[in-house]
Protein backbone atom coordinates (compact mmCIF):
# COMPACT_ATOMS: atom_id res chain seq x y z
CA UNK A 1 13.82 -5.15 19.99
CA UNK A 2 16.72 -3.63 19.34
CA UNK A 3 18.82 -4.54 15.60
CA UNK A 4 22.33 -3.89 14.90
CA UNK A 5 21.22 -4.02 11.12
CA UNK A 6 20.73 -1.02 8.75
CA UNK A 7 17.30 -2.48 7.18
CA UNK A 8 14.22 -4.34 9.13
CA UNK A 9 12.40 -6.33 6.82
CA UNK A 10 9.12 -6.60 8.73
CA UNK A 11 6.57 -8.92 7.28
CA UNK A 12 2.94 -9.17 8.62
CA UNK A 13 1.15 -12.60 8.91
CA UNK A 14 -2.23 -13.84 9.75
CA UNK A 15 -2.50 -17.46 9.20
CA UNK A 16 -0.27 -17.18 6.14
CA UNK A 17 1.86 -21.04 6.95
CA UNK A 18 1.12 -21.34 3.15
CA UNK A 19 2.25 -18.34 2.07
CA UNK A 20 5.26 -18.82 4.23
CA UNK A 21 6.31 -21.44 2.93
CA UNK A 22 6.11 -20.68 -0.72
CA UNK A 23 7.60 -17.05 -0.26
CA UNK A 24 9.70 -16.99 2.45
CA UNK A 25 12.46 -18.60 0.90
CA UNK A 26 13.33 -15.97 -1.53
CA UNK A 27 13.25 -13.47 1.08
CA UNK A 28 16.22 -15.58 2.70
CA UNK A 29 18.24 -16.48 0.03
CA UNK A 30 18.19 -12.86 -1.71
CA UNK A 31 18.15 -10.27 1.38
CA UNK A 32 21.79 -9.24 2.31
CA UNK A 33 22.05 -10.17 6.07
CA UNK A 34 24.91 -7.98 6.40
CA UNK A 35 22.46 -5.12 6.50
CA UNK A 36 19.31 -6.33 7.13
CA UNK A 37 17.30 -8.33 9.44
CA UNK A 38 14.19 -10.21 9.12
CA UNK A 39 11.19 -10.52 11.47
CA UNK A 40 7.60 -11.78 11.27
CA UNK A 41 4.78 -9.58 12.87
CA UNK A 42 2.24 -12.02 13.48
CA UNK A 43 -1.25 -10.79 14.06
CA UNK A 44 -2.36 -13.91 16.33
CA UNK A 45 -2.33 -16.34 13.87
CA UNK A 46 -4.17 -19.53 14.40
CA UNK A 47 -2.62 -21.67 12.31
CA UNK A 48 0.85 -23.36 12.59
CA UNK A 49 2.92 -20.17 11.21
CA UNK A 50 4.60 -19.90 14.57
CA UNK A 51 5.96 -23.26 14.47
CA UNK A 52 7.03 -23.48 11.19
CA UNK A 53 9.21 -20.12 11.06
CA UNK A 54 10.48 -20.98 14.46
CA UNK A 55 11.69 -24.41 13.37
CA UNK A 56 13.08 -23.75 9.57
CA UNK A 57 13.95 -20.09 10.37
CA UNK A 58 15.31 -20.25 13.84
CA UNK A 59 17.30 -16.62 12.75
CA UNK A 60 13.66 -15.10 12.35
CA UNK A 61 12.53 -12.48 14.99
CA UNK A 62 9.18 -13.24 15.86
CA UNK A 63 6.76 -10.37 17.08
CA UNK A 64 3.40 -11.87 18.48
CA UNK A 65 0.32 -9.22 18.53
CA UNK A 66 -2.73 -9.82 21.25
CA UNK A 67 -5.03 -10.05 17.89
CA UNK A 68 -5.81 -9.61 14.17
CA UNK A 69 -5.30 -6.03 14.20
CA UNK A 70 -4.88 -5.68 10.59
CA UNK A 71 -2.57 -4.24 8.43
CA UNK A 72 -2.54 -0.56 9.70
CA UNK A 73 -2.21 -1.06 13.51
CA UNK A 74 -0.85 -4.70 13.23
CA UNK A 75 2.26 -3.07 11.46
CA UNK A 76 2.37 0.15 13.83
CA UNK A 77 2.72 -2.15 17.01
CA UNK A 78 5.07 -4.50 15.72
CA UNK A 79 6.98 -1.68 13.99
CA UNK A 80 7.13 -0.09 17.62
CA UNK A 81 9.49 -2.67 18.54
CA UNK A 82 12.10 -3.09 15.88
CA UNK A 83 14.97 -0.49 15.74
CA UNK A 84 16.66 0.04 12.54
CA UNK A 85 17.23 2.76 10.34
CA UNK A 86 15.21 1.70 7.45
CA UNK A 87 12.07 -0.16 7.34
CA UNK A 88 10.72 -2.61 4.42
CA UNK A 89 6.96 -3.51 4.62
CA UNK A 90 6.38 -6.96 2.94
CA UNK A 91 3.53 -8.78 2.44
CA UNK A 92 4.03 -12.38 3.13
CA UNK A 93 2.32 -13.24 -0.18
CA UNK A 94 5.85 -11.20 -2.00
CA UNK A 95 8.29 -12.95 -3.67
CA UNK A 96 11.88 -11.29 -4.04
CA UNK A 97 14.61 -11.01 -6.22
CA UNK A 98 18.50 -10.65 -6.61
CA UNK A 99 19.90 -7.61 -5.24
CA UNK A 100 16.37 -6.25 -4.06
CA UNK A 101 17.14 -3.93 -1.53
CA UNK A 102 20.16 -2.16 -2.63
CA UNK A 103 18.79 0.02 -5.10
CA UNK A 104 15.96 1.27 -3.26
CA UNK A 105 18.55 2.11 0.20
CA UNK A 106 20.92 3.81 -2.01
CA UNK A 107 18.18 5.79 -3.70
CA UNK A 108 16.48 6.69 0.16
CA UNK A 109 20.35 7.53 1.46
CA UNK A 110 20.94 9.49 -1.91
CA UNK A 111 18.38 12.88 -0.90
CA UNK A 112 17.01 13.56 3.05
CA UNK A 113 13.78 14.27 1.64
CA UNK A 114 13.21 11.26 -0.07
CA UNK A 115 10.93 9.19 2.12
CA UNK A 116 9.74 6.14 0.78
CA UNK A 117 10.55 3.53 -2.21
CA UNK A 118 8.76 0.90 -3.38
CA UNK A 119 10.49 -1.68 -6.03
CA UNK A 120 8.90 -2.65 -9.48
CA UNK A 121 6.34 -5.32 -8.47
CA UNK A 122 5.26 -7.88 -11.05
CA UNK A 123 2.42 -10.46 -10.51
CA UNK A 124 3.32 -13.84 -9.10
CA UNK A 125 0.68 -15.22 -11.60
CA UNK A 126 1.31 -13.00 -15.23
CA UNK A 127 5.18 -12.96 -14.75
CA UNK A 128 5.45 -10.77 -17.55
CA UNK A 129 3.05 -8.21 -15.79
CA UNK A 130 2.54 -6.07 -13.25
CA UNK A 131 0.55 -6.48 -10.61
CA UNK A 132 -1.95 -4.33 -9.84
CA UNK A 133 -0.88 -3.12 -5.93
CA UNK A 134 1.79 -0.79 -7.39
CA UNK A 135 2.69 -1.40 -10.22
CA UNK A 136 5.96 0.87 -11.34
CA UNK A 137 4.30 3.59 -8.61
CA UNK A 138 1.11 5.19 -7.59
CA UNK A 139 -0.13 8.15 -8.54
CA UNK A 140 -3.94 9.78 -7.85
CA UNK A 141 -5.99 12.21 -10.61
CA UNK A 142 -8.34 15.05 -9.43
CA UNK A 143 -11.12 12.87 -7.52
CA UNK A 144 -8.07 10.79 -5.98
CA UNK A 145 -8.64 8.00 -7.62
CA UNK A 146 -5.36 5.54 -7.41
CA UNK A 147 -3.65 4.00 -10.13
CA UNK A 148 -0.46 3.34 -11.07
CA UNK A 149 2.54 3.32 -14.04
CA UNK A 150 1.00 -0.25 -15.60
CA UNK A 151 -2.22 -0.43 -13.83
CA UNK A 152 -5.86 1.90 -14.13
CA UNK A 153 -8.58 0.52 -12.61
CA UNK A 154 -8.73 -3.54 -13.95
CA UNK A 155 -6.66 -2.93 -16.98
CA UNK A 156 -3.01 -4.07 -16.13
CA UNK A 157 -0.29 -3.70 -18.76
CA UNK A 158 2.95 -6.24 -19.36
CA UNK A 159 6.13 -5.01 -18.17
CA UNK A 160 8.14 -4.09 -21.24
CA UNK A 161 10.07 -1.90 -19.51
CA UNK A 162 8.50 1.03 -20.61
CA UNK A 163 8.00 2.53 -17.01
CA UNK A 164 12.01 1.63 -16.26
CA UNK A 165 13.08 5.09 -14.78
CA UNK A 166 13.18 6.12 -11.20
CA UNK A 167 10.43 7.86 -10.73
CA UNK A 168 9.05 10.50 -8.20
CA UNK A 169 5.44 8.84 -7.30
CA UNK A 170 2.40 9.83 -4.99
CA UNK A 171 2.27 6.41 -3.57
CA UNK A 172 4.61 4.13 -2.66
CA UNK A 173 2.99 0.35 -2.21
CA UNK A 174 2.09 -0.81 0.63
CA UNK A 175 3.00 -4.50 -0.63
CA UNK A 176 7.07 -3.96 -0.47
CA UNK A 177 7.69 -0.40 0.78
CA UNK A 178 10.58 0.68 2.28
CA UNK A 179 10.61 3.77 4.38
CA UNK A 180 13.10 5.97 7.15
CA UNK A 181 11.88 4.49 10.14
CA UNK A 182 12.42 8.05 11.95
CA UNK A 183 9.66 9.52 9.32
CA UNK A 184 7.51 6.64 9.81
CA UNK A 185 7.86 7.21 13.41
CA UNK A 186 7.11 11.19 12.90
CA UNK A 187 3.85 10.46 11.29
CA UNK A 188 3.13 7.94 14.09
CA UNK A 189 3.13 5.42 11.06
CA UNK A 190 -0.62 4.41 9.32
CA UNK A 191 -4.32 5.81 10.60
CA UNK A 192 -5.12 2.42 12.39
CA UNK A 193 -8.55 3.27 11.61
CA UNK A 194 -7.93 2.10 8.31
CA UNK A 195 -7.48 -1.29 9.28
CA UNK A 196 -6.58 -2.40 5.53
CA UNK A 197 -6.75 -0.96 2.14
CA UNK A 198 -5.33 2.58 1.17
CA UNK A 199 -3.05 2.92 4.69
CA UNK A 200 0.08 3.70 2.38
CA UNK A 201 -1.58 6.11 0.36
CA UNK A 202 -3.09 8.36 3.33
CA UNK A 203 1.11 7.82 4.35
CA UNK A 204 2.20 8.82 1.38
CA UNK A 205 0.27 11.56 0.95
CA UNK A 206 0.76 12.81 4.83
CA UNK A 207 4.39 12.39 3.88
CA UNK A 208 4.06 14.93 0.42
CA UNK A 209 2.20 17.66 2.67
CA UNK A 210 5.45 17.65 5.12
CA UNK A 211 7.75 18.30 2.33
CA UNK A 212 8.75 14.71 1.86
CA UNK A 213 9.00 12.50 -1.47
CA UNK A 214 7.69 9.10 -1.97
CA UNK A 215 9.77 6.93 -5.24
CA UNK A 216 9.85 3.80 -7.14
CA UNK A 217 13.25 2.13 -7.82
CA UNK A 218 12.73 -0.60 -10.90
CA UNK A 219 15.92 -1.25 -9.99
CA UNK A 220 14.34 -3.19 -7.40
CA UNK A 221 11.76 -6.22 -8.86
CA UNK A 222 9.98 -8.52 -6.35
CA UNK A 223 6.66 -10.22 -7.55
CA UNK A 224 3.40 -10.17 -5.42
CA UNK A 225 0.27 -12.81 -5.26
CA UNK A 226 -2.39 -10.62 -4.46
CA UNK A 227 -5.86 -10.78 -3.19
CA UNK A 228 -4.50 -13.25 0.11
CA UNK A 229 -6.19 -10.94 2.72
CA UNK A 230 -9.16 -10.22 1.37
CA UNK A 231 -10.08 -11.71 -2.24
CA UNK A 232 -11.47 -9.46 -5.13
CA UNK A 233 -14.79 -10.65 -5.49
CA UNK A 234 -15.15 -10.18 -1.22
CA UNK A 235 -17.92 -7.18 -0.60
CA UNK A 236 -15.80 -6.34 2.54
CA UNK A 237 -12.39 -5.07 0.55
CA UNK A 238 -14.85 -3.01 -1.09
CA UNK A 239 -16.16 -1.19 1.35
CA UNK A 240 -13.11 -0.71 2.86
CA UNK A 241 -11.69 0.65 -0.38
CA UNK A 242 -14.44 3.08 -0.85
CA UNK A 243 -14.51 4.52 2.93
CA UNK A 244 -10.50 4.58 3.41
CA UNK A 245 -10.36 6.21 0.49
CA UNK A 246 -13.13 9.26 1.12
CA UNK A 247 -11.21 9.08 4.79
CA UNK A 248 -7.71 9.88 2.74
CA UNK A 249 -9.21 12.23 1.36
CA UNK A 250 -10.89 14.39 4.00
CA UNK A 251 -8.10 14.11 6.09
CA UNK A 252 -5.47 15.60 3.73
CA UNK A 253 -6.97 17.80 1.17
CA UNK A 254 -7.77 21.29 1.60
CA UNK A 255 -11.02 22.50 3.86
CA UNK A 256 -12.60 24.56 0.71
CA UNK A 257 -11.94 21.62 -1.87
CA UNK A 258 -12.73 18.26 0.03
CA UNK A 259 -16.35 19.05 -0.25
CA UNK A 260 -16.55 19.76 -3.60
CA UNK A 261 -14.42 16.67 -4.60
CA UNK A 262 -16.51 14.37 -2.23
CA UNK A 263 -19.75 15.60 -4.20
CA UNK A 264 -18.83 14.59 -7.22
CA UNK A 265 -16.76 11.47 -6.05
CA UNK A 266 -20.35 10.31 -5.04
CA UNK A 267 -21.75 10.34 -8.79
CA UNK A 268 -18.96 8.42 -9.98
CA UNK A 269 -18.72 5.96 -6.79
CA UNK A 270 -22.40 4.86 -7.76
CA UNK A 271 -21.71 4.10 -11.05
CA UNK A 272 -18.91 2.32 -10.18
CA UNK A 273 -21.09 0.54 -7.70
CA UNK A 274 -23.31 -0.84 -9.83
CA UNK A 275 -20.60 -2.21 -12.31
CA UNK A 276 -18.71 -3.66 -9.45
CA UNK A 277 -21.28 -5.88 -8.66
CA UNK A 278 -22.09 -6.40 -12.23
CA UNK A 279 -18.71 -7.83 -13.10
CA UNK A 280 -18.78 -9.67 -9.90
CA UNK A 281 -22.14 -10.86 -10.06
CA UNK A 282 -22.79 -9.61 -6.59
CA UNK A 283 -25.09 -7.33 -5.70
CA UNK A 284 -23.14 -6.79 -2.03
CA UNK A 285 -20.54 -4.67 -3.59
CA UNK A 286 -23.43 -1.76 -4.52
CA UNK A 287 -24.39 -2.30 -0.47
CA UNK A 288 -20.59 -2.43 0.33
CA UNK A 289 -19.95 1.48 -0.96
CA UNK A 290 -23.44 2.93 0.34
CA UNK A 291 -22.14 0.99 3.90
CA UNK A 292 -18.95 2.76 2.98
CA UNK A 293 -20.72 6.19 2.99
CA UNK A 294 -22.62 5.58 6.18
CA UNK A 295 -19.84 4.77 8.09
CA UNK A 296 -17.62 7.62 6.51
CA UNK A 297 -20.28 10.12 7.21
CA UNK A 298 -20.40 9.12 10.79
CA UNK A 299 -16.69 9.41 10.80
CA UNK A 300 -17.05 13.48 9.79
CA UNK A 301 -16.72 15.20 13.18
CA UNK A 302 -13.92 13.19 14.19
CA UNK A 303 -11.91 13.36 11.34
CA UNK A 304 -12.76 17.40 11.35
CA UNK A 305 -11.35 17.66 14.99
CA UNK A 306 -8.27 15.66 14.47
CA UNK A 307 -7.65 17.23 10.66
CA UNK A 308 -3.95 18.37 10.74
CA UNK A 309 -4.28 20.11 6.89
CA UNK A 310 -6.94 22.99 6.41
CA UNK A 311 -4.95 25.04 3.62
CA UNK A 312 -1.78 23.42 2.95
CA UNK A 313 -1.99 20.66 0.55
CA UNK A 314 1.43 19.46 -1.48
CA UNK A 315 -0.37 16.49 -3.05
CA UNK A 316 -0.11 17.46 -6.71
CA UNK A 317 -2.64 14.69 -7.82
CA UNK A 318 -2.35 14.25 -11.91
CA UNK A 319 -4.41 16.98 -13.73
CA UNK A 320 -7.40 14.37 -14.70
CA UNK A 321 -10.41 13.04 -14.07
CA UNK A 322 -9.54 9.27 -14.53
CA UNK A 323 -13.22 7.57 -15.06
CA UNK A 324 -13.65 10.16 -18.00
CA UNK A 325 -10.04 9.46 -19.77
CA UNK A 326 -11.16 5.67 -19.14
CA UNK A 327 -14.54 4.83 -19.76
CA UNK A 328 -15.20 8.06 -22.36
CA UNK A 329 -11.94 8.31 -23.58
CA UNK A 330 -10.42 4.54 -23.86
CA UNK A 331 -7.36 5.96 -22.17
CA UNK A 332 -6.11 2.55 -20.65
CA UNK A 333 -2.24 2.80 -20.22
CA UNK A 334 -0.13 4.79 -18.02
CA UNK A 335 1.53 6.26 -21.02
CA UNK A 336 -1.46 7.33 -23.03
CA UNK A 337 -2.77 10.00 -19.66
């Protein structure tokens, strides 16, 4: 599907109408069509998304996929379609601002190396915070834990512009991210294994090892819902947090290190287990990460024989441990690591 526009704006939907319709709108009324182009990757939606965007939003390009494939694969099919020079990932649940995509292009066009931005993303419900998928950019510590400038772990800071600057990052969000589509292409875009959860961190960080640099523009604000795929308190996000992640991290860190680091991860991912379910008042989440495990430890060989990093890791996680400057050390802001 070829575009004569500089940006696609490709946003993924499964059985989003509501969503649609509440978000949508700002994505028309703020995104320059004199460089960009929208289009809807729909995931075989069964509900009446189709007809809405074809009847309000005629200018829409629709791509249909065979089935819910997810966020990883859903995106790397309909992705396989679009030609443009720049890609932006939004979730359907996003709602934009004025003049959102200029500062992240100019950034991208401003260094060949630079790979990926992501804007400033507040929450849709706490204007005056940030939302916890990104934040003002992702960053990992030691055990590759994520978090991000105004979010670790469940403790999310208000925006006071304190984290401002364009910044170099780890991770870009997967919630608005715009990337190169000729990189994305190189990488052959996200591990559709993944299916959700931690796909644009395992980019980002494939991205770092070939040389390339993944930023956040605040320049750039959009605000983000949250929690429409799969909710919070759902044992299945867990899981899939807890095996994407130890997939991530087999995949790209070095041979003699990965071991070590998945040893101690495991210490730490039981505690964390048992408070998850705890707070949520669900037993499920502790089954959710020891499911997690299984399936990542039948996942081993495979990921051994397709590994593409043995030695040569650029990551550069943060030099912490981030449960420790947490939970023993009541380190709880961005600015305080």
């Amino acid at each position: 599907m070829l575009s004569d526009k500089k940006i696609a704006i490709a946003i993924l939907n499964y059985n989003g109408l509501g969503l649609l319709k509440k978000y949508l709108p700002s994505v028309i009324e703020y995104s320059n069509n004199k460089i960009s182009s929208i289009y809807l990757i729909d995931n075989n939606s069964r509900d009446e998304s189709l007809v809405f965007v074809r009847k309000n939003y005629p200018h829409i390009k629709i791509i249909e996929n065979k089935k819910n494939y997810g966020y990883s694969k859903g995106y790397n099919i309909g992705l396989s379609e679009i030609k443009s020079e720049y890609y932006v990932l939004l979730n359907n649940d996003v709602e934009v601002t004025k003049n959102w995509l200029n500062p992240m292009i100019e950034l991208l066009e401003s260094n060949e190396n630079y790979a990926t931005c992501q804007p400033k993303i507040r929450s849709s419900h706490k204007r005056n915070k940030f939302d916890y998928a990104g934040a003002s950019g992702g960053f990992v510590d030691l055990l590759y834990y994520p978090f991000c400038r105004g979010r670790i772990f469940n403790t999310i800071e208000k925006d006071k512009g304190q984290y401002d600057n364009e910044k170099e990052v780890f991770w870009s969000s997967g919630a608005c991210l715009m990337i190169k589509s000729k990189i994305f292409k190189k990488l052959n875009g996200f591990d559709s294994d993944f299916f959700a959860h931690m796909e644009e961190i395992d980019l980002c960080w494939r991205l770092k090892n070939l040389n390339y640099k993944n930023y956040c523009q605040p320049k750039s604000l959009v605000y983000h819902s949250g929690g429409q795929t799969l909710d919070e308190s759902n044992p299945k996000k867990t899981y899939l947090n807890f095996r994407n992640n130890l997939i991530m991290i087999l995949k790209n860190e070095n041979i003699f290190k990965v071991f070590p680091i998945i040893f101690i991860r495991t210490f730490f991912d039981f505690f964390a287990s048992i408070k998850i379910s705890f707070d949520k008042k669900n037993f499920f989440h502790t089954l959710a990460v020891l499911l997690a495990y299984t399936a990542f430890t039948f996942k081993i060989p495979k990921i051994i024989i397709n590994k593409k990093v043995w030695i040569s890791n650029r990551a550069n996680p943060k030099k912490i441990i981030l449960p420790i400057k947490y939970f023993f050390m009541g380190k709880k802001r961005f600015s305080d690591l």
